[in-house]
PDB file of N, CA and C in Angstrom:
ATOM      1  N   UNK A   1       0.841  -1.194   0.000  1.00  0.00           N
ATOM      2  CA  UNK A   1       0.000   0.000   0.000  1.00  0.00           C
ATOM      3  C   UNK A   1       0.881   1.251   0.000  1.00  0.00           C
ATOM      4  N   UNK A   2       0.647   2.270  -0.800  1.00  0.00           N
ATOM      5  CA  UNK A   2       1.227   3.742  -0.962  1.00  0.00           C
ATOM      6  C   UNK A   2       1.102   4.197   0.681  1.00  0.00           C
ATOM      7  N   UNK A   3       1.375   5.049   0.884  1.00  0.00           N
ATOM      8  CA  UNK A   3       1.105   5.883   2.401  1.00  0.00           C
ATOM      9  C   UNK A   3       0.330   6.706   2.469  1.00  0.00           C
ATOM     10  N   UNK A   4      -0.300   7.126   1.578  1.00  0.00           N
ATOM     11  CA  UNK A   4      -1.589   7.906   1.799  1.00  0.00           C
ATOM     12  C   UNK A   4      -2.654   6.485   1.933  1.00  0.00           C
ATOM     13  N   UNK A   5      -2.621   5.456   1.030  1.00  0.00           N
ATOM     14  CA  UNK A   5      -3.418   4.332   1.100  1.00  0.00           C
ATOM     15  C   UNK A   5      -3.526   4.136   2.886  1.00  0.00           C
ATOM     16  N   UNK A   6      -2.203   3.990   3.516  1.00  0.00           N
ATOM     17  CA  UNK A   6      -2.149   3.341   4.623  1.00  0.00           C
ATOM     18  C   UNK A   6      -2.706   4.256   5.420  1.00  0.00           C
ATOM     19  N   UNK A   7      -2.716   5.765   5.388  1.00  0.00           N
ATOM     20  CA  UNK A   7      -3.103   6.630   5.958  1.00  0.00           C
ATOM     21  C   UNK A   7      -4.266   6.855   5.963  1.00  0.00           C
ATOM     22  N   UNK A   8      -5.239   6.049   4.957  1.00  0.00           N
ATOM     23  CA  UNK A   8      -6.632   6.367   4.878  1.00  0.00           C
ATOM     24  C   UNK A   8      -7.208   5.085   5.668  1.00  0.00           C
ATOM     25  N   UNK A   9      -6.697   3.929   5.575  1.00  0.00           N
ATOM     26  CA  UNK A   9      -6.485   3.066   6.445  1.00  0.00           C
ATOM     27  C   UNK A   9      -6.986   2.673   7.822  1.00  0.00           C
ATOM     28  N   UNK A  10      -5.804   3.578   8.544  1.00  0.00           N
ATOM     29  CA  UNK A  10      -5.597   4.246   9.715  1.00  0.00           C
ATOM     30  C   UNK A  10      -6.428   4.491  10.067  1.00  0.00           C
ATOM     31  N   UNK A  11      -6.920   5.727   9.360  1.00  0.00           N
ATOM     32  CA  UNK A  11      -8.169   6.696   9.926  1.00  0.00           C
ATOM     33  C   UNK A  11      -9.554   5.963   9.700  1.00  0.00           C
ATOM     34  N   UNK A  12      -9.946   5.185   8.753  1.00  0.00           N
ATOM     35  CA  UNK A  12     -10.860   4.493   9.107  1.00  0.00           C
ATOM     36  C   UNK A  12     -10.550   3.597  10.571  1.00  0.00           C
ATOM     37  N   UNK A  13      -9.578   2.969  10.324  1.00  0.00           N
ATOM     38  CA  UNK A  13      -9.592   2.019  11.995  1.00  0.00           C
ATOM     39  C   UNK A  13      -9.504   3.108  13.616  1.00  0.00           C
ATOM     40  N   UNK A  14      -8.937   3.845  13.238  1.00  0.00           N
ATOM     41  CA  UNK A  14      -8.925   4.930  14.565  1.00  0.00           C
ATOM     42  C   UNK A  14     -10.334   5.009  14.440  1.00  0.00           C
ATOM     43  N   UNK A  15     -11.624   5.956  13.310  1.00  0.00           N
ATOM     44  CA  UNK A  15     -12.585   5.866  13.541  1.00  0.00           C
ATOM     45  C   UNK A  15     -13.254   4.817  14.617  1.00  0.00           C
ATOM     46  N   UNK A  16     -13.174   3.519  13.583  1.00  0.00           N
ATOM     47  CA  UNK A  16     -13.696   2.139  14.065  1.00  0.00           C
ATOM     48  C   UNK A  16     -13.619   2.022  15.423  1.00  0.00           C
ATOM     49  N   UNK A  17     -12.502   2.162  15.829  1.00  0.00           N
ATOM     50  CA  UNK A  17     -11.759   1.649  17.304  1.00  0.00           C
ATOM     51  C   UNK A  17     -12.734   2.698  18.534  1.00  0.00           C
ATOM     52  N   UNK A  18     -13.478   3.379  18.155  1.00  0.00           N
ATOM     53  CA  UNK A  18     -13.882   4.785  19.104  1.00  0.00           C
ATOM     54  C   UNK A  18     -15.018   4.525  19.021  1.00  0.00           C
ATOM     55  N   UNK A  19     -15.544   4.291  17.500  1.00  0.00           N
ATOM     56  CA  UNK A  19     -17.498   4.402  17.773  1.00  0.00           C
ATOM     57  C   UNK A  19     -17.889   3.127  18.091  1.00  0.00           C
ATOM     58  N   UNK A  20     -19.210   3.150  17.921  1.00  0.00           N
ATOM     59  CA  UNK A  20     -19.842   2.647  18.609  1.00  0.00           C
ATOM     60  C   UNK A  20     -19.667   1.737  19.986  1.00  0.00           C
ATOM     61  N   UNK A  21     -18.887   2.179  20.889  1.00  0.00           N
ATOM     62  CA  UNK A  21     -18.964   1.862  22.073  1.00  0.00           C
ATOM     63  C   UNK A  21     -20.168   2.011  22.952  1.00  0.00           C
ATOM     64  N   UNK A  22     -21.398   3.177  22.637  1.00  0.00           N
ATOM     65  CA  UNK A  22     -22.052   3.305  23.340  1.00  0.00           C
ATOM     66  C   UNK A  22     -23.848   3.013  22.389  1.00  0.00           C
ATOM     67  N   UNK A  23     -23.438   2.528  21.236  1.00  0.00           N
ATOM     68  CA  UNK A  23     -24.098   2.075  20.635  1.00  0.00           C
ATOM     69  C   UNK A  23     -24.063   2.057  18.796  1.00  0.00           C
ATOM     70  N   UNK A  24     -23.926   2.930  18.066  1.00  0.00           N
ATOM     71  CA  UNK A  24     -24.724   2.880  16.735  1.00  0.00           C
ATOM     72  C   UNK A  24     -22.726   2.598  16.393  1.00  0.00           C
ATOM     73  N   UNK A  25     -22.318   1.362  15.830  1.00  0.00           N
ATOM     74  CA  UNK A  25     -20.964   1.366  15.678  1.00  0.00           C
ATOM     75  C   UNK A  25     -20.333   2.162  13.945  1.00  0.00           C
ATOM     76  N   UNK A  26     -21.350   2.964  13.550  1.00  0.00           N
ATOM     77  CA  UNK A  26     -21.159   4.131  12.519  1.00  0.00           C
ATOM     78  C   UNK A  26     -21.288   5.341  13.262  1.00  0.00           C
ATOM     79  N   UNK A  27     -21.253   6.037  14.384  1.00  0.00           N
ATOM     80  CA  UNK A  27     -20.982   6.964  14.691  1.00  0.00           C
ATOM     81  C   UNK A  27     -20.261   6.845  16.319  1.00  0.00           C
ATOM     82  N   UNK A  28     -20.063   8.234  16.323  1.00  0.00           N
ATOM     83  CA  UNK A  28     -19.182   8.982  17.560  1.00  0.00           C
ATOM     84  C   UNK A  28     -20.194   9.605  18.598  1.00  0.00           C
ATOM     85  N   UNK A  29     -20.269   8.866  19.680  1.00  0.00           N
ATOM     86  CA  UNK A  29     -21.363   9.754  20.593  1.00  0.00           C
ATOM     87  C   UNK A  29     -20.147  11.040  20.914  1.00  0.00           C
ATOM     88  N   UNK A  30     -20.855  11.675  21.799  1.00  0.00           N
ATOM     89  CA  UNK A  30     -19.936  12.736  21.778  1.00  0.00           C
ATOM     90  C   UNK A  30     -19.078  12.466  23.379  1.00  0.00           C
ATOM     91  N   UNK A  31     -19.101  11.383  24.222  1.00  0.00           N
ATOM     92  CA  UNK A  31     -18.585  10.593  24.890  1.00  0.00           C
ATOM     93  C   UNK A  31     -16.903  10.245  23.755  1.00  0.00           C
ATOM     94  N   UNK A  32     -18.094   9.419  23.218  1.00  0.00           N
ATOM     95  CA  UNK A  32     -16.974   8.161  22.291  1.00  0.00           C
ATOM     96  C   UNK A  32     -15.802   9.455  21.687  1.00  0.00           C
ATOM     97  N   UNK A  33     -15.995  10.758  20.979  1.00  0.00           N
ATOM     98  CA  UNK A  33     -15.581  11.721  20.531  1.00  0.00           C
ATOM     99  C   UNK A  33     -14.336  12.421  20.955  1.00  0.00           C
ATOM    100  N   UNK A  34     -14.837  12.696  22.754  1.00  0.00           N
ATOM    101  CA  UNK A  34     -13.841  13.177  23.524  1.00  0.00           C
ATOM    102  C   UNK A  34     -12.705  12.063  23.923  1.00  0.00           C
ATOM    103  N   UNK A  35     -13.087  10.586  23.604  1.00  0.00           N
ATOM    104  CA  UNK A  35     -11.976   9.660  23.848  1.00  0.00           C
ATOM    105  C   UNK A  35     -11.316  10.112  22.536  1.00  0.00           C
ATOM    106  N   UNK A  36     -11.776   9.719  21.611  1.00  0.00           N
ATOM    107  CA  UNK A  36     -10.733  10.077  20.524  1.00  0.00           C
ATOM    108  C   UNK A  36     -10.106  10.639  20.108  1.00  0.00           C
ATOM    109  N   UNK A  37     -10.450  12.422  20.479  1.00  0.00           N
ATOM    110  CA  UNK A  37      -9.499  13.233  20.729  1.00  0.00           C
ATOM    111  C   UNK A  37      -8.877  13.433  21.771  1.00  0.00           C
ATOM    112  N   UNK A  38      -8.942  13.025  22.858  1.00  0.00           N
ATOM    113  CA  UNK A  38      -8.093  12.912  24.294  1.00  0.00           C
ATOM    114  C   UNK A  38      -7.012  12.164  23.856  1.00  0.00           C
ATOM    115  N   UNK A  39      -7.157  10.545  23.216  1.00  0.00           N
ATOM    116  CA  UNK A  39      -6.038   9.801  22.789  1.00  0.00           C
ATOM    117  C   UNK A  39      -5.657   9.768  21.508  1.00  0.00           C
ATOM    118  N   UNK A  40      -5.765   9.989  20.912  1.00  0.00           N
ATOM    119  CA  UNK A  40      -5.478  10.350  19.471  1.00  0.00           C
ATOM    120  C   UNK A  40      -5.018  11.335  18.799  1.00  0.00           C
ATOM    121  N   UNK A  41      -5.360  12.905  19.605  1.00  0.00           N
ATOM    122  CA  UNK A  41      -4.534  14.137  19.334  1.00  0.00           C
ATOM    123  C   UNK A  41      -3.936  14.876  19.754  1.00  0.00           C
ATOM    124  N   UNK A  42      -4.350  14.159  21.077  1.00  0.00           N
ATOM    125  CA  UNK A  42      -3.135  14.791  22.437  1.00  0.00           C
ATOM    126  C   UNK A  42      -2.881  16.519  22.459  1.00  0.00           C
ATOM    127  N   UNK A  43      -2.342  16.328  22.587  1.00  0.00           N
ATOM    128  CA  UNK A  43      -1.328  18.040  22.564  1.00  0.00           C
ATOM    129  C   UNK A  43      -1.866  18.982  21.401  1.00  0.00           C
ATOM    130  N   UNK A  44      -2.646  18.324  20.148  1.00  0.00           N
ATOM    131  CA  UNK A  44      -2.664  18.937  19.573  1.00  0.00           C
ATOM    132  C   UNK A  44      -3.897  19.960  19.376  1.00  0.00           C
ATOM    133  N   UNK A  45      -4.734  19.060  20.306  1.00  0.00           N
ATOM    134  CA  UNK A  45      -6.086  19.617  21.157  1.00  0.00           C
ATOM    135  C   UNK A  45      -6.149  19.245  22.064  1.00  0.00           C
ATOM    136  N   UNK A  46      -4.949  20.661  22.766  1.00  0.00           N
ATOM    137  CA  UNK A  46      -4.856  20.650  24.513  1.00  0.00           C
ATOM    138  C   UNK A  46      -6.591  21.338  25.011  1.00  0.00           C
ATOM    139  N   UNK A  47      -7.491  21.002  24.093  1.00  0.00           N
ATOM    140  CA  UNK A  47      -9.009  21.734  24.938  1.00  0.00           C
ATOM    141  C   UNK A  47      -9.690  20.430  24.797  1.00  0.00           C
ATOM    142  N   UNK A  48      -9.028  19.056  24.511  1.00  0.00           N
ATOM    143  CA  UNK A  48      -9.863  18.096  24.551  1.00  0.00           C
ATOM    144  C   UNK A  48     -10.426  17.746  25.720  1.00  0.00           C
ATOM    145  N   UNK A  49      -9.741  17.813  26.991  1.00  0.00           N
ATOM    146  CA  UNK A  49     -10.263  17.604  28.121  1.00  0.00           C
ATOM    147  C   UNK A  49     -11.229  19.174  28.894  1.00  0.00           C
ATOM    148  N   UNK A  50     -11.122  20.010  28.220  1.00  0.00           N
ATOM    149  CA  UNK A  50     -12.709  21.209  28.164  1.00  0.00           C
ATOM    150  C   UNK A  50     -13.863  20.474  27.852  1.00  0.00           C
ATOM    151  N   UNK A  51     -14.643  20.538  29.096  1.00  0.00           N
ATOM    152  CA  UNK A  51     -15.887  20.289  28.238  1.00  0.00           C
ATOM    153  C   UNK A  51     -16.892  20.984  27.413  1.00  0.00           C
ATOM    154  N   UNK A  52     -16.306  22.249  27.634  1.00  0.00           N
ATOM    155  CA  UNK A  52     -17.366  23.766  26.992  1.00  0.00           C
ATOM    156  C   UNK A  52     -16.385  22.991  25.180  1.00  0.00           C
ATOM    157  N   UNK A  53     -15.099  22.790  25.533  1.00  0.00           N
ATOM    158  CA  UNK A  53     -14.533  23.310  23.968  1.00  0.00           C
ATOM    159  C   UNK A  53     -15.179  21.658  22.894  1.00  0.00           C
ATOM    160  N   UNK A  54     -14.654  20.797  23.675  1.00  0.00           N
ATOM    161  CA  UNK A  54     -15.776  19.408  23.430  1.00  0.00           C
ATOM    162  C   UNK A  54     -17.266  19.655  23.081  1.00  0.00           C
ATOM    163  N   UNK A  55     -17.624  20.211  23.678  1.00  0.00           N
ATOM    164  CA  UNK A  55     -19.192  20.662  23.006  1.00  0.00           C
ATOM    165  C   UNK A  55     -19.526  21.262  21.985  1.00  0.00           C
ATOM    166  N   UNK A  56     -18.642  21.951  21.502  1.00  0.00           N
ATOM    167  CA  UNK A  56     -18.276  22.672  20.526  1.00  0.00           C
ATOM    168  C   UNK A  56     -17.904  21.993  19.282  1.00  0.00           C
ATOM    169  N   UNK A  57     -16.663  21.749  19.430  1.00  0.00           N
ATOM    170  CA  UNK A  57     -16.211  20.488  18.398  1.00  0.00           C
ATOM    171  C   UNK A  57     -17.159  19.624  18.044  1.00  0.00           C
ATOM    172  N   UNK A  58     -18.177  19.257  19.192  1.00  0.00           N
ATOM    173  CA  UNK A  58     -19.010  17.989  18.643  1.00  0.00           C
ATOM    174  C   UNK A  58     -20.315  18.970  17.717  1.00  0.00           C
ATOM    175  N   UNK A  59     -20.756  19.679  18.188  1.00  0.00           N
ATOM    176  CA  UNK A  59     -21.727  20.772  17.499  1.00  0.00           C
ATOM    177  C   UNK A  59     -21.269  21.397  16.190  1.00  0.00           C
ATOM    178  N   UNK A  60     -19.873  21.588  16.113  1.00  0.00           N
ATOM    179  CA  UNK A  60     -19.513  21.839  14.938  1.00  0.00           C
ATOM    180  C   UNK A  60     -19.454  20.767  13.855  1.00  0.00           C
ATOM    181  N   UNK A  61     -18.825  19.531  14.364  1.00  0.00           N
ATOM    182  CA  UNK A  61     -18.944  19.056  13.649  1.00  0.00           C
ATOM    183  C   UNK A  61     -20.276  17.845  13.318  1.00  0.00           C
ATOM    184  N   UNK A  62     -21.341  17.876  14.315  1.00  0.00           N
ATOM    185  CA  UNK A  62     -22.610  17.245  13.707  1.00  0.00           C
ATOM    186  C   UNK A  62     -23.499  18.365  12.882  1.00  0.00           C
ATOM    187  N   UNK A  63     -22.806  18.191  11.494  1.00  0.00           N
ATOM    188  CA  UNK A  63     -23.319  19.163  10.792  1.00  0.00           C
ATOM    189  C   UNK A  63     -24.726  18.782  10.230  1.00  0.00           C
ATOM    190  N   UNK A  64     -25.241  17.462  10.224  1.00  0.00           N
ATOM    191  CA  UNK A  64     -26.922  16.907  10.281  1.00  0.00           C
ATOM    192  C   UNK A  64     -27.782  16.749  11.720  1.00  0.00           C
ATOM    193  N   UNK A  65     -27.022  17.318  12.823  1.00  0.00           N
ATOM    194  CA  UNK A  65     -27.888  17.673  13.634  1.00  0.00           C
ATOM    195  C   UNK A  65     -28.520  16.140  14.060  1.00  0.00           C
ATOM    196  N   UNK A  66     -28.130  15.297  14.238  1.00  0.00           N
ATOM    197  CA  UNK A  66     -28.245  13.785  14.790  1.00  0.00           C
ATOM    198  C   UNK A  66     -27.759  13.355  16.094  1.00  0.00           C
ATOM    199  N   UNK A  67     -26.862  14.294  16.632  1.00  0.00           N
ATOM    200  CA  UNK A  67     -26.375  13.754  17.883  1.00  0.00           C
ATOM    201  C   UNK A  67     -25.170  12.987  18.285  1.00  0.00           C
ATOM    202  N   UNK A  68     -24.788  12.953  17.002  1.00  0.00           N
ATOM    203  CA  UNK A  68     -23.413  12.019  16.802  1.00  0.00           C
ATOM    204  C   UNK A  68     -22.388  12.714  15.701  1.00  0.00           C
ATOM    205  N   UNK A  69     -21.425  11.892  15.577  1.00  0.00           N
ATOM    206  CA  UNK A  69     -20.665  12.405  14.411  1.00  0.00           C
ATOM    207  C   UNK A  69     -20.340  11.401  13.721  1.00  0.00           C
ATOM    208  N   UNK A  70     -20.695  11.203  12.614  1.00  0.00           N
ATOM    209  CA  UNK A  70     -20.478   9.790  11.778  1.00  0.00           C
ATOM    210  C   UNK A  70     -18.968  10.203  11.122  1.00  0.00           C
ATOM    211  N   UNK A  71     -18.290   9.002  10.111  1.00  0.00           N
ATOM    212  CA  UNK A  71     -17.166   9.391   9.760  1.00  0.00           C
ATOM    213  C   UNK A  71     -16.762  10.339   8.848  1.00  0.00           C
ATOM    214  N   UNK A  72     -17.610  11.026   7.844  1.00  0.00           N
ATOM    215  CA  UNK A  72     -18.004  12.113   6.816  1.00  0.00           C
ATOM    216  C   UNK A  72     -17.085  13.007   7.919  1.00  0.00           C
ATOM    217  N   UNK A  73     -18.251  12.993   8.537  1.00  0.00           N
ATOM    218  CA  UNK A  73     -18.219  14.444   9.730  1.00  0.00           C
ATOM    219  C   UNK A  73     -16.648  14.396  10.501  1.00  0.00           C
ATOM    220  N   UNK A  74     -16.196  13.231  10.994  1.00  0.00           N
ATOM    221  CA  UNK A  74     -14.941  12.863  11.227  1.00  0.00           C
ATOM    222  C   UNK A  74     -13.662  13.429  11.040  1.00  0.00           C
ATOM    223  N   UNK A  75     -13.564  12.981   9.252  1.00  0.00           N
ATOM    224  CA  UNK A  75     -12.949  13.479   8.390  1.00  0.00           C
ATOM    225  C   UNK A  75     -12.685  14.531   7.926  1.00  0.00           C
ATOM    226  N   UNK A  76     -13.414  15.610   8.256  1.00  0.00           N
ATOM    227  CA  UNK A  76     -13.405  16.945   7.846  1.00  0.00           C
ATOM    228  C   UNK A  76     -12.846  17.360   8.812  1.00  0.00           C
ATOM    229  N   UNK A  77     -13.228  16.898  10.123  1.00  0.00           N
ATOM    230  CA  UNK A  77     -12.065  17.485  11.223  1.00  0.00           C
ATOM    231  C   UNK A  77     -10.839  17.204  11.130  1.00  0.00           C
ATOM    232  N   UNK A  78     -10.285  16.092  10.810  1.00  0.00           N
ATOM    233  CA  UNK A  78      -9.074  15.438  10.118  1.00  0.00           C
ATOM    234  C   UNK A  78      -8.190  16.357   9.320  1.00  0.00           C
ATOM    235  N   UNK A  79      -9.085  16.328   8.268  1.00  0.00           N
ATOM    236  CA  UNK A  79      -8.845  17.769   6.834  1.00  0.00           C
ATOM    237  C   UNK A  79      -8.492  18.773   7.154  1.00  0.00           C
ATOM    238  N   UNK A  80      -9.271  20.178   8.118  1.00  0.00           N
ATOM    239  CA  UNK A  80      -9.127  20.912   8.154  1.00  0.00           C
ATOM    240  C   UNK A  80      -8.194  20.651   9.525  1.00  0.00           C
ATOM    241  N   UNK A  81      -7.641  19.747  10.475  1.00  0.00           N
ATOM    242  CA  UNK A  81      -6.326  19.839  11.215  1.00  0.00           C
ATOM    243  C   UNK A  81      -5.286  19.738  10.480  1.00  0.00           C
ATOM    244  N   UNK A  82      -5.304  18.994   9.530  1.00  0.00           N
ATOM    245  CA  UNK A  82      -4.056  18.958   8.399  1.00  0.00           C
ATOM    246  C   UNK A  82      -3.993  19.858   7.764  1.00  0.00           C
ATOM    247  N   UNK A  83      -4.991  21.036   7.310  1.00  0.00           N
ATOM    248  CA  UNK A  83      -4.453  21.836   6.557  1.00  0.00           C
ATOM    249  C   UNK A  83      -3.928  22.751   7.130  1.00  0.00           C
ATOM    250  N   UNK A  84      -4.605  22.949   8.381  1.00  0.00           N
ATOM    251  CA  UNK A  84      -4.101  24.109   9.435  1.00  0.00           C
ATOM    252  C   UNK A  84      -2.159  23.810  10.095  1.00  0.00           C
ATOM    253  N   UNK A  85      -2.192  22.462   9.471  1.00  0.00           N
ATOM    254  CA  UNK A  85      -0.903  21.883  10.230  1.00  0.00           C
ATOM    255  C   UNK A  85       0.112  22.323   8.994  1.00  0.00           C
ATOM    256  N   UNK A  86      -0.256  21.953   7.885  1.00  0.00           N
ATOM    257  CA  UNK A  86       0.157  22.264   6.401  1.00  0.00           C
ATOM    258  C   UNK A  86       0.345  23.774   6.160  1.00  0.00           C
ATOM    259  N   UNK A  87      -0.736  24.574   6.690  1.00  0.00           N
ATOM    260  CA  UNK A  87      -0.094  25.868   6.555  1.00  0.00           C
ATOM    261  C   UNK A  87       0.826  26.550   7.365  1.00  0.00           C
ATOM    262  N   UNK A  88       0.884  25.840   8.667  1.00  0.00           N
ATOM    263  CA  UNK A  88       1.861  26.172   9.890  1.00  0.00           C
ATOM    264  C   UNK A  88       3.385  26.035   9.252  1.00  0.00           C
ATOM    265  N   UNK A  89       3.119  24.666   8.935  1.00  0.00           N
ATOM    266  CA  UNK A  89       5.003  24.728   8.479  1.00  0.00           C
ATOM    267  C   UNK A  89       5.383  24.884   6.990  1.00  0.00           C
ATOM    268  N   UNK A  90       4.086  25.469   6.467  1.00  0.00           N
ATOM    269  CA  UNK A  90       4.684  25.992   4.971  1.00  0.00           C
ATOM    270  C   UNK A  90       5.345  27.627   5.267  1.00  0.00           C
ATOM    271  N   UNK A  91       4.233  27.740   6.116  1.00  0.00           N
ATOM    272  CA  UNK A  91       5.017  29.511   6.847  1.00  0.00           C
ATOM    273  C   UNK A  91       6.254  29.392   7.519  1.00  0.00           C
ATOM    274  N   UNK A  92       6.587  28.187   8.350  1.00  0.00           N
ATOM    275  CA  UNK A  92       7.992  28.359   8.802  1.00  0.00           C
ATOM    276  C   UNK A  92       8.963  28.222   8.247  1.00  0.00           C
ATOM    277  N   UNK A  93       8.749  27.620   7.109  1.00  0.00           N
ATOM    278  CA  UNK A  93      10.016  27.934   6.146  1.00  0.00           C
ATOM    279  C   UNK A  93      10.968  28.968   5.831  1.00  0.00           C
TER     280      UNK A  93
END
């Protein structure tokens, strides 16, 4: 597999590994949510353990208003951390 292959991979199984713990195993309660960013992004969302900023994140990103965050919704958080990460060290150059 290429490394973006393996990288898409990944992120489906990180998904996998988080939802449905508390039931529907296609989405992220917003429980299941704050595990995944607590262990999964660490440092890089030092407001994962906020619960005001967690509420947020999860509201932002249940953009169908369901109560969960399926992997669509996931992914875009993914996206836009990488690009924000992508523009960080294209500027430090």
């Amino acid at each position: 597999m290429s490394d973006v292959q393996k990288a898409m991979a990944l992120l489906i199984t990180s998904f996998s590994k988080y939802s449905g713990k508390e039931g529907d195993k296609n989405t992220l309660s917003k429980e299941e949510l704050k595990e995944l960013l607590q262990n999964e992004f660490g440092d890089m969302l030092c407001k994962a353990n906020d619960k005001a900023a967690v509420d947020r994140i999860f509201n932002d990103l249940d953009t169908n208003k369901n109560n969960s965050v399926d992997f669509s919704e996931f992914v875009n958080l993914v996206s836009c951390l990488t690009q924000m990460c992508h523009e960080y060290f294209v500027n430090k150059k």
